[in-house]
N, C-alpha and C. Protein backbone atom coordinates (compact mmCIF):
# COMPACT_ATOMS: atom_id res chain seq x y z
N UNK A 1 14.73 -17.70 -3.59
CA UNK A 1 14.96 -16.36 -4.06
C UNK A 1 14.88 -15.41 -2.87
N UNK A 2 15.76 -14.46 -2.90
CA UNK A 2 15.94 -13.40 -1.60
C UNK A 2 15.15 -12.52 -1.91
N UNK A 3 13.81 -12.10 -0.98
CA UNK A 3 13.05 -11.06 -0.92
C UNK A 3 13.30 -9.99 -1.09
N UNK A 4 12.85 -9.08 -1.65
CA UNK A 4 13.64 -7.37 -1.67
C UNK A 4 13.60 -6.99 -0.60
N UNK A 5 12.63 -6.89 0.18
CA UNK A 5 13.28 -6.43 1.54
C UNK A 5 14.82 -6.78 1.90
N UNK A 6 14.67 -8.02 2.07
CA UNK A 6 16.14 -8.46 2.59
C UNK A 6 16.96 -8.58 1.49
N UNK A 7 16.86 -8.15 0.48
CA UNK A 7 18.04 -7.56 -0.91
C UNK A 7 18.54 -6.14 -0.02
N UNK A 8 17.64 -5.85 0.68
CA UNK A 8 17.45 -3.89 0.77
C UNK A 8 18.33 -3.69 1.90
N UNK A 9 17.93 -4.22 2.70
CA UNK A 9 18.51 -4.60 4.26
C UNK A 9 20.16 -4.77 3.95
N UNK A 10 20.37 -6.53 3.17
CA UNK A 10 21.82 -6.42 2.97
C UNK A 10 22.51 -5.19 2.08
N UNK A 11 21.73 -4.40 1.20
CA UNK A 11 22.61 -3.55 0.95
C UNK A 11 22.76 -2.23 1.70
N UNK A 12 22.19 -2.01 2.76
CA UNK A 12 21.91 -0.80 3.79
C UNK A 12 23.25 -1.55 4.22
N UNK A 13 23.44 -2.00 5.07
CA UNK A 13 24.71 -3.40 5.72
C UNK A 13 25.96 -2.89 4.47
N UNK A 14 25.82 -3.19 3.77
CA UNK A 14 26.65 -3.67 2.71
C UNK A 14 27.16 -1.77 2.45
N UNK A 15 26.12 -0.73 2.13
CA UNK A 15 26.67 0.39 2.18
C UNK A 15 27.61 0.87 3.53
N UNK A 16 26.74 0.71 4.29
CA UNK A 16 28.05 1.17 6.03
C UNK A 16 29.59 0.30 5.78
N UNK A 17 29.37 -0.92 5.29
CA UNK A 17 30.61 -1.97 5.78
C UNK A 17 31.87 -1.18 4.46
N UNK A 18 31.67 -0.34 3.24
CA UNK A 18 31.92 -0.22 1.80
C UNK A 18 31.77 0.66 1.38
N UNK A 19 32.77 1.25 0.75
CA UNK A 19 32.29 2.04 -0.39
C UNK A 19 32.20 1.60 -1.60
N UNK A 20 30.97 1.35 -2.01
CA UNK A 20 30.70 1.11 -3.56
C UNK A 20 29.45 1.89 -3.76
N UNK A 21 29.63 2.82 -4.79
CA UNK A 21 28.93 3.38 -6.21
C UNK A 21 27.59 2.57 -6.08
N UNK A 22 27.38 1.10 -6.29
CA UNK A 22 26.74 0.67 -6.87
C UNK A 22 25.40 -0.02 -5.49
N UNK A 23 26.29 -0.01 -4.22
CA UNK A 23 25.14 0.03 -3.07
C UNK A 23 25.00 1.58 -2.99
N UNK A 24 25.26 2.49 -2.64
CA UNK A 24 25.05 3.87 -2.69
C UNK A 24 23.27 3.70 -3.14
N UNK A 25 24.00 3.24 -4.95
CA UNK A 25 22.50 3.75 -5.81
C UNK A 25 21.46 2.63 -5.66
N UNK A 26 21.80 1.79 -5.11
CA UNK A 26 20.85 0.67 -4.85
C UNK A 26 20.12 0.95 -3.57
N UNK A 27 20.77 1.41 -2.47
CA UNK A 27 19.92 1.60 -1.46
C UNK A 27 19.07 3.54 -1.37
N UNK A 28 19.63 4.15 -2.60
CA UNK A 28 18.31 5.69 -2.89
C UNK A 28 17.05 4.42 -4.06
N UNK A 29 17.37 3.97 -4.39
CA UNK A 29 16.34 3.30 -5.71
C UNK A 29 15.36 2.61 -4.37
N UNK A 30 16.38 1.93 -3.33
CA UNK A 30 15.32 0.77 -2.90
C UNK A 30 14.07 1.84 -1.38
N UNK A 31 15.27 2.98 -1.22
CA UNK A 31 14.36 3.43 -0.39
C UNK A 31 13.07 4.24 -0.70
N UNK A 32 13.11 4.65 -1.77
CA UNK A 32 12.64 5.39 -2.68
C UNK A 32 11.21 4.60 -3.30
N UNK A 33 11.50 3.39 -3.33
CA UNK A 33 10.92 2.34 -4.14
C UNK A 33 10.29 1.41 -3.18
N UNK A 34 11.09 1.14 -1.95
CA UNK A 34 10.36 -0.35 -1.20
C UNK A 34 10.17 0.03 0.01
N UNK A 35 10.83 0.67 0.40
CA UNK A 35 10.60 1.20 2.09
C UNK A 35 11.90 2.41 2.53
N UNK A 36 11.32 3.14 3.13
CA UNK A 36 12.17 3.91 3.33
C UNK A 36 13.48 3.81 4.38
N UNK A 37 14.48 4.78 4.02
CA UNK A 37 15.55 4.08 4.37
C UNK A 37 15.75 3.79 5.66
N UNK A 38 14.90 5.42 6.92
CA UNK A 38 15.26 5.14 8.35
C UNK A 38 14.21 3.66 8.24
N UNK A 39 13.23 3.08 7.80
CA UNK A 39 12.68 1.84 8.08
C UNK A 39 13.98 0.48 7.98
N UNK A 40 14.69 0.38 7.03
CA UNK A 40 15.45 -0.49 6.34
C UNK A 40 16.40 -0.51 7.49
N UNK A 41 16.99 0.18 7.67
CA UNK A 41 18.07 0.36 8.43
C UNK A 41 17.74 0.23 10.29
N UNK A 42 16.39 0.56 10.45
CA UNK A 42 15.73 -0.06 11.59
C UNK A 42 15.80 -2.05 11.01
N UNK A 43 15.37 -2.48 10.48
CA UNK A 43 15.77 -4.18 10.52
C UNK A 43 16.80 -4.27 10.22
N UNK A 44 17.47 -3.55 9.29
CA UNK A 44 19.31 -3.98 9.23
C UNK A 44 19.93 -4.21 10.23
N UNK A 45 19.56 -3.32 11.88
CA UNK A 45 20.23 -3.20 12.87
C UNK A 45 20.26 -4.66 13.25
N UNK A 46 18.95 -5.37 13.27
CA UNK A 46 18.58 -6.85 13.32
C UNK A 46 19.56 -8.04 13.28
N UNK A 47 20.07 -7.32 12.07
CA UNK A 47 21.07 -8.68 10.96
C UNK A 47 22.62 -8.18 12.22
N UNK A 48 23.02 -6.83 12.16
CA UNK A 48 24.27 -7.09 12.55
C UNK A 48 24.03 -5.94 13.89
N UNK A 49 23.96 -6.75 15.00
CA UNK A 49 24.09 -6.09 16.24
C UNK A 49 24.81 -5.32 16.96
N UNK A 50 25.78 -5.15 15.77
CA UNK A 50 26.93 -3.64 16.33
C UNK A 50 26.53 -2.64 15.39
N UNK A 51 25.39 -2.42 15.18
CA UNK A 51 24.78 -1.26 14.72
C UNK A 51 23.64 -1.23 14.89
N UNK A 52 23.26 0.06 15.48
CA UNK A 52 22.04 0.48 15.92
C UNK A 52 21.48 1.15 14.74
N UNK A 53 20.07 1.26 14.49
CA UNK A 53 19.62 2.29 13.53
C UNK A 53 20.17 3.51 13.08
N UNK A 54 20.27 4.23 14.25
CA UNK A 54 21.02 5.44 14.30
C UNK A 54 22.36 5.74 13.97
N UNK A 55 23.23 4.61 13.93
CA UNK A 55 24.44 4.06 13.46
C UNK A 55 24.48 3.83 12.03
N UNK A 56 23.75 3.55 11.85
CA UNK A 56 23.89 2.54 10.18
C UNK A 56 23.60 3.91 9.82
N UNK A 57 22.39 4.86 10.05
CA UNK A 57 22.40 6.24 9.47
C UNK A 57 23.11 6.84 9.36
N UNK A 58 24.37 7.22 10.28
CA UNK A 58 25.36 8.10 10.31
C UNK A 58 26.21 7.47 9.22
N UNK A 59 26.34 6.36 9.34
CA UNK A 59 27.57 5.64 8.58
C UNK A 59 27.16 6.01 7.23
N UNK A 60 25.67 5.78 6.71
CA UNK A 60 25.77 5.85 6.02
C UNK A 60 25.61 6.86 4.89
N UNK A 61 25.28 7.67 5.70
CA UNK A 61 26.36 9.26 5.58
C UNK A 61 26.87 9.94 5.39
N UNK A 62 28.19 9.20 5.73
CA UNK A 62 29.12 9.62 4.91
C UNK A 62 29.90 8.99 3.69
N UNK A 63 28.74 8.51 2.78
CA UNK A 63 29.10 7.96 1.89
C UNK A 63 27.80 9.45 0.66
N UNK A 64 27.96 8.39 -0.96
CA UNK A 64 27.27 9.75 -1.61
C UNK A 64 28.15 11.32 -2.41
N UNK A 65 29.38 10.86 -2.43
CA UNK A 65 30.43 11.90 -2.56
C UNK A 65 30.72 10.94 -3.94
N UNK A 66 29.99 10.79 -5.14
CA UNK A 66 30.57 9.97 -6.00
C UNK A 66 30.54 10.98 -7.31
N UNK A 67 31.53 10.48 -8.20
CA UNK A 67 31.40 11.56 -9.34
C UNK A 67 30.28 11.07 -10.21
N UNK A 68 30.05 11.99 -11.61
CA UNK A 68 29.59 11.60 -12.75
C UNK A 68 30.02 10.08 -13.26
N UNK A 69 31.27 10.27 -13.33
CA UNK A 69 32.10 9.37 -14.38
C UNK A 69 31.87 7.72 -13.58
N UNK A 70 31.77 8.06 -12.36
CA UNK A 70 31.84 6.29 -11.16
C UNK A 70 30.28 5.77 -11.24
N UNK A 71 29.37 6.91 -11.27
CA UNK A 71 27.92 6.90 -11.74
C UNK A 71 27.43 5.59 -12.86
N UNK A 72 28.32 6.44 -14.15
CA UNK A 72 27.90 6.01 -15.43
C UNK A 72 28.60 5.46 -15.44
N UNK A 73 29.46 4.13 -15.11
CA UNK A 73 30.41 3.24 -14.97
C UNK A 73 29.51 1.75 -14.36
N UNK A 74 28.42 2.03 -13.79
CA UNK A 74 27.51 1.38 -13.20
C UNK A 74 26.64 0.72 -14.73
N UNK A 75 25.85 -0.47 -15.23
CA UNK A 75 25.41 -0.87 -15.83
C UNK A 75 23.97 -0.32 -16.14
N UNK A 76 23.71 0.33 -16.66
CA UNK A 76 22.24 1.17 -16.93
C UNK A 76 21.49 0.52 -18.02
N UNK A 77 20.07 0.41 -17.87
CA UNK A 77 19.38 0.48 -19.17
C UNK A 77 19.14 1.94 -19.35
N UNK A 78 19.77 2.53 -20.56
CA UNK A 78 19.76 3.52 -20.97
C UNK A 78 20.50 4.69 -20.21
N UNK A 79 20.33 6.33 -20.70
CA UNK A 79 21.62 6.98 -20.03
C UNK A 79 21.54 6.77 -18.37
N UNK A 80 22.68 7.23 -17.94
CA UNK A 80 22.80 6.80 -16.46
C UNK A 80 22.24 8.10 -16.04
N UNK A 81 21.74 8.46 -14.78
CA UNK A 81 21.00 8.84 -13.63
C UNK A 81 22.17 10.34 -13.38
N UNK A 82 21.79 11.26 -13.38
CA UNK A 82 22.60 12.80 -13.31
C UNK A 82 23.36 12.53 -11.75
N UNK A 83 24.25 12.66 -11.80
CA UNK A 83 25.18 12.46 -10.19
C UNK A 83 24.56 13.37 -9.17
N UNK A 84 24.58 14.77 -9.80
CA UNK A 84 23.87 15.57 -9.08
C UNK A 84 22.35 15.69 -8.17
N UNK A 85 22.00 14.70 -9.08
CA UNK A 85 20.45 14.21 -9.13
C UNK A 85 20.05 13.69 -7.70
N UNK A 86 21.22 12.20 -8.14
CA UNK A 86 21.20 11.33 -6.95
C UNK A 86 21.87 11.83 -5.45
N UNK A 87 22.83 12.76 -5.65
CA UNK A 87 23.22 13.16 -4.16
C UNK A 87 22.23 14.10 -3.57
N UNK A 88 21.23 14.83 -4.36
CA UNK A 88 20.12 15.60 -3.69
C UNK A 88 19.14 14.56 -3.46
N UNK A 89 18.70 13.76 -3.89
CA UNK A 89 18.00 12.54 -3.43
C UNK A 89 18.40 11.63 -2.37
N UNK A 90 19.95 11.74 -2.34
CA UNK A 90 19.87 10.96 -1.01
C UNK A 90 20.34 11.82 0.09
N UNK A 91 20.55 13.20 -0.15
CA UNK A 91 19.94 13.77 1.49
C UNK A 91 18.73 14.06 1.67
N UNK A 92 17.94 13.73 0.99
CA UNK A 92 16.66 13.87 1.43
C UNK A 92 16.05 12.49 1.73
N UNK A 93 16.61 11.31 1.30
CA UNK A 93 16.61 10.27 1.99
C UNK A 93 17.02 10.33 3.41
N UNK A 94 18.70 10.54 3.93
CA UNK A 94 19.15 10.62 5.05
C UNK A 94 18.21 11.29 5.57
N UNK A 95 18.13 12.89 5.25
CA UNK A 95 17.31 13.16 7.09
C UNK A 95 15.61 12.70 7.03
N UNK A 96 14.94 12.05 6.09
CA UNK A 96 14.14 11.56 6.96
C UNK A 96 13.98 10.22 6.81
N UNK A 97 14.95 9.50 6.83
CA UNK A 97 15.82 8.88 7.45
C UNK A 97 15.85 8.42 8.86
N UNK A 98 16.75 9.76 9.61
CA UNK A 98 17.18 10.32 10.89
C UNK A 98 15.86 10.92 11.61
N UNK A 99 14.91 11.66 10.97
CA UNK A 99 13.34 11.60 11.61
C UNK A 99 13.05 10.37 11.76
N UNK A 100 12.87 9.28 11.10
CA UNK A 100 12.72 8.39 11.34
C UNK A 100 12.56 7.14 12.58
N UNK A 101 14.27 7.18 12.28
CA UNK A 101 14.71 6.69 13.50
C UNK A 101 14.34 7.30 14.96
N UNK A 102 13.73 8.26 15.06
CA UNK A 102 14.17 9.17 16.37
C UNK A 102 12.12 8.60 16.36
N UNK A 103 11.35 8.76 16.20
CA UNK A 103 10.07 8.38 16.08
C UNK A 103 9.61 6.96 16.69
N UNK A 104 10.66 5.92 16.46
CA UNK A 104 10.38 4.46 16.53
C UNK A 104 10.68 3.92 17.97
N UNK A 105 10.13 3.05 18.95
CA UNK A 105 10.12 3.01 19.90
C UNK A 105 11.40 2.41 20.15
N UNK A 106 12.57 2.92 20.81
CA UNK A 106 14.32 1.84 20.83
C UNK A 106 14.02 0.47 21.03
N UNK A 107 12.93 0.04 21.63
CA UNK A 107 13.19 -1.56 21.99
C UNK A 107 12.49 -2.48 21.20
N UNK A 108 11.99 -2.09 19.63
CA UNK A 108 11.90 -2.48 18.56
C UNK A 108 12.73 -2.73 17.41
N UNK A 109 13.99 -1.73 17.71
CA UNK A 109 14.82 -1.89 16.74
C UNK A 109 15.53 -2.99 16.72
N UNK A 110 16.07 -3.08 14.92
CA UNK A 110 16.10 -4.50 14.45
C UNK A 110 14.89 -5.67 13.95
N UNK A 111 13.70 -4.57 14.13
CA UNK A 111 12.30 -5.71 13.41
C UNK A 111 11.77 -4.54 12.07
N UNK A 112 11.06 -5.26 11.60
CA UNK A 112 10.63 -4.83 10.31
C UNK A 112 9.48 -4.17 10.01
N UNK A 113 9.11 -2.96 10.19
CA UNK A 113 8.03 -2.01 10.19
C UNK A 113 6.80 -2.73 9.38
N UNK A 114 5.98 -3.04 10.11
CA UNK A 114 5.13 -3.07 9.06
C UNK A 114 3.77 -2.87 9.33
N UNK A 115 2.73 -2.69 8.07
CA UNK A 115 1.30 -2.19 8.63
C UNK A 115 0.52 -3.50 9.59
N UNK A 116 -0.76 -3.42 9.90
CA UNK A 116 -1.66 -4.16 10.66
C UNK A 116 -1.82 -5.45 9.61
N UNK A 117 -2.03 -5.22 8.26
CA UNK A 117 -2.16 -5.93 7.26
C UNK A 117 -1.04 -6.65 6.37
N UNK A 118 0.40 -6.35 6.90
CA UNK A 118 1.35 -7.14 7.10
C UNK A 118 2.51 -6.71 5.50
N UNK A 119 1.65 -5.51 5.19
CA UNK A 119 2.60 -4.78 4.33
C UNK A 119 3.73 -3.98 4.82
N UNK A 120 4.68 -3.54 4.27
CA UNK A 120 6.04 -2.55 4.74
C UNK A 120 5.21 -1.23 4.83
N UNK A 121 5.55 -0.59 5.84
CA UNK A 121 5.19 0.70 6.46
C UNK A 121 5.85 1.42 5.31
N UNK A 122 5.25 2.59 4.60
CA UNK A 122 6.44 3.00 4.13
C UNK A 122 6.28 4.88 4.15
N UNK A 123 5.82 5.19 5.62
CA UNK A 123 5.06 6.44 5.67
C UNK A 123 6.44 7.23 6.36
N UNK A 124 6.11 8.63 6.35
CA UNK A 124 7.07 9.48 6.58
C UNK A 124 7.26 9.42 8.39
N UNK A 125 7.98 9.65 8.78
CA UNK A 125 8.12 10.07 10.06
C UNK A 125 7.16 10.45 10.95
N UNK A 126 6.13 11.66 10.22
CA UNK A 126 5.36 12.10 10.58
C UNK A 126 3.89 10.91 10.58
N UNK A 127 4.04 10.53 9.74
CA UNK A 127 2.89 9.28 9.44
C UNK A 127 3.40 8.17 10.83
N UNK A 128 4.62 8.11 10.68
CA UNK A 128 4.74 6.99 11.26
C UNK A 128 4.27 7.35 12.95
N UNK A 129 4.35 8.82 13.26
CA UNK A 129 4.16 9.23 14.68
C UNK A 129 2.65 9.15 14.53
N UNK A 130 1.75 9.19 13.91
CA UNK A 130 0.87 9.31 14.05
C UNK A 130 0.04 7.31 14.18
N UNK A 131 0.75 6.64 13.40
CA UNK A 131 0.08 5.32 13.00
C UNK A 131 0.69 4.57 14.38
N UNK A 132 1.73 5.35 15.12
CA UNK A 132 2.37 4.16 16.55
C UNK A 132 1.03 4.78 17.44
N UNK A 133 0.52 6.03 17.12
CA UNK A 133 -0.28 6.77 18.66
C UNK A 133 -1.61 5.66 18.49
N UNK A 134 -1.95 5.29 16.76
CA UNK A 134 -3.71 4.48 16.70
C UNK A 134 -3.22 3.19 16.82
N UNK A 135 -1.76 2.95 17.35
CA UNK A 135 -1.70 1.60 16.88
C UNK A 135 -1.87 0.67 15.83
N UNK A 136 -1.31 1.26 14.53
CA UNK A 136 -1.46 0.52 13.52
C UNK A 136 -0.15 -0.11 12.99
N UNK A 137 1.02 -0.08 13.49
CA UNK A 137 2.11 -0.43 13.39
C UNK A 137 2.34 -1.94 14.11
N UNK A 138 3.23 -2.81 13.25
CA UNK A 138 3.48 -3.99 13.90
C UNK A 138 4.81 -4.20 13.27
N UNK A 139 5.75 -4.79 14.66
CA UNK A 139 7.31 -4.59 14.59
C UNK A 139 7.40 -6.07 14.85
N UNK A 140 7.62 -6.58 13.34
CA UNK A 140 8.04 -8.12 12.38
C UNK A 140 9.69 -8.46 13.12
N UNK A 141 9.89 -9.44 13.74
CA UNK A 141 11.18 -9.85 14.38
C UNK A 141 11.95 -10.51 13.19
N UNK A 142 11.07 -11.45 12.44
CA UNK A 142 11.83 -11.81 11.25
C UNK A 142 12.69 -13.02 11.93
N UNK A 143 13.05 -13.84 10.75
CA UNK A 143 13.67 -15.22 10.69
C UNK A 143 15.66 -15.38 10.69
N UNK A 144 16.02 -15.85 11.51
CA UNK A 144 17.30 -15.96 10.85
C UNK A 144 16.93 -17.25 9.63
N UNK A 145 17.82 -17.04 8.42
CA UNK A 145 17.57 -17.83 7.74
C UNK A 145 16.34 -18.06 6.80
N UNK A 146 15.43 -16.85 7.49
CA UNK A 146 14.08 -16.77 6.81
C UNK A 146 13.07 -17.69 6.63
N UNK A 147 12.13 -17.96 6.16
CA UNK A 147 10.82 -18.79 5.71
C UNK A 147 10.43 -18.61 4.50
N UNK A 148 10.13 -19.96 3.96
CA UNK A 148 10.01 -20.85 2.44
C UNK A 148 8.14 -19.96 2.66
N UNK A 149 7.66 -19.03 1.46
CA UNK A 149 6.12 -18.46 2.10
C UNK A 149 5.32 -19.96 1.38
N UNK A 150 4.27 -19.64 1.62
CA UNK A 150 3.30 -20.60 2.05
C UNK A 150 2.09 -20.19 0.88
N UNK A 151 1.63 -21.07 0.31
CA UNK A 151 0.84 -20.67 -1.04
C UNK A 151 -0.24 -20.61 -0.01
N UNK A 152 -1.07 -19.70 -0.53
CA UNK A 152 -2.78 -19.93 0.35
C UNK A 152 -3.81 -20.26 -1.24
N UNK A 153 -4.44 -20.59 -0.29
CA UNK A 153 -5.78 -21.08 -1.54
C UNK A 153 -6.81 -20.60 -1.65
């Protein structure tokens, strides 16, 4: 089974490469929900090396221009999500986002933010400037192909 992280990652990837409606709303839900997006898009850079963090941000960008009707065309439990809703949600995703990225040290990008305790970072920009100064940040290189986890006892 594919980890949400790396559900999150390929659809950060999957929004720059596409326009679809349905990564759009998958990557405001997942940033919103699992890690934020300038984080995601810092390991996305990982997967495909002609994009830098800062890249995958712009790209993805200029996407978010979707109507009502392409919205609610998407499979919902229950009514679909106000269009309006979601495009003010995801500029406020993008720029901090773009704080984000600008915070993180360049010769980390492409690894996977995460705390001392091996959870996803999922602090603002400002958090995050503060947790690189105490050193509580650790930048996960991650698997091609990934790792089967390991039951502990």
């Amino acid at each position: 089974m594919l980890h949400a992280f790396d559900l999150a990652t390929n659809k950060v990837l999957a929004l720059v490469g596409r326009l679809e409606v349905r990564d759009w709303v998958d990557v405001i839900y997942s940033a919103e929900r699992l890690q934020p997006l300038g984080y995601l898009a810092w390991a996305a850079s990982g997967k495909d090396p002609g994009f830098s963090p800062a890249a995958i941000i712009e790209q993805a960008g200029r996407t978010g221009r979707y109507s009502a009707e392409e919205v609610a065309e998407l499979a919902w439990d229950g009514p679909p999500p106000d269009a309006g809703d979601l495009s003010r949600r995801w500029r406020a995703v993008l720029d901090e986002a773009r704080r984000i990225v600008n915070v993180l040290p360049g010769d980390t990008a492409g690894t996977c933010v995460v705390t001392g305790e091996g959870h996803l970072f999922t602090g603002t920009a400002d958090e995050a400037t503060r947790a690189l100064a105490a050193g509580q940040l650790v930048f996960h290189p991650g698997r091609l192909r990934g790792a089967f986890p390991r039951m502990l006892s």
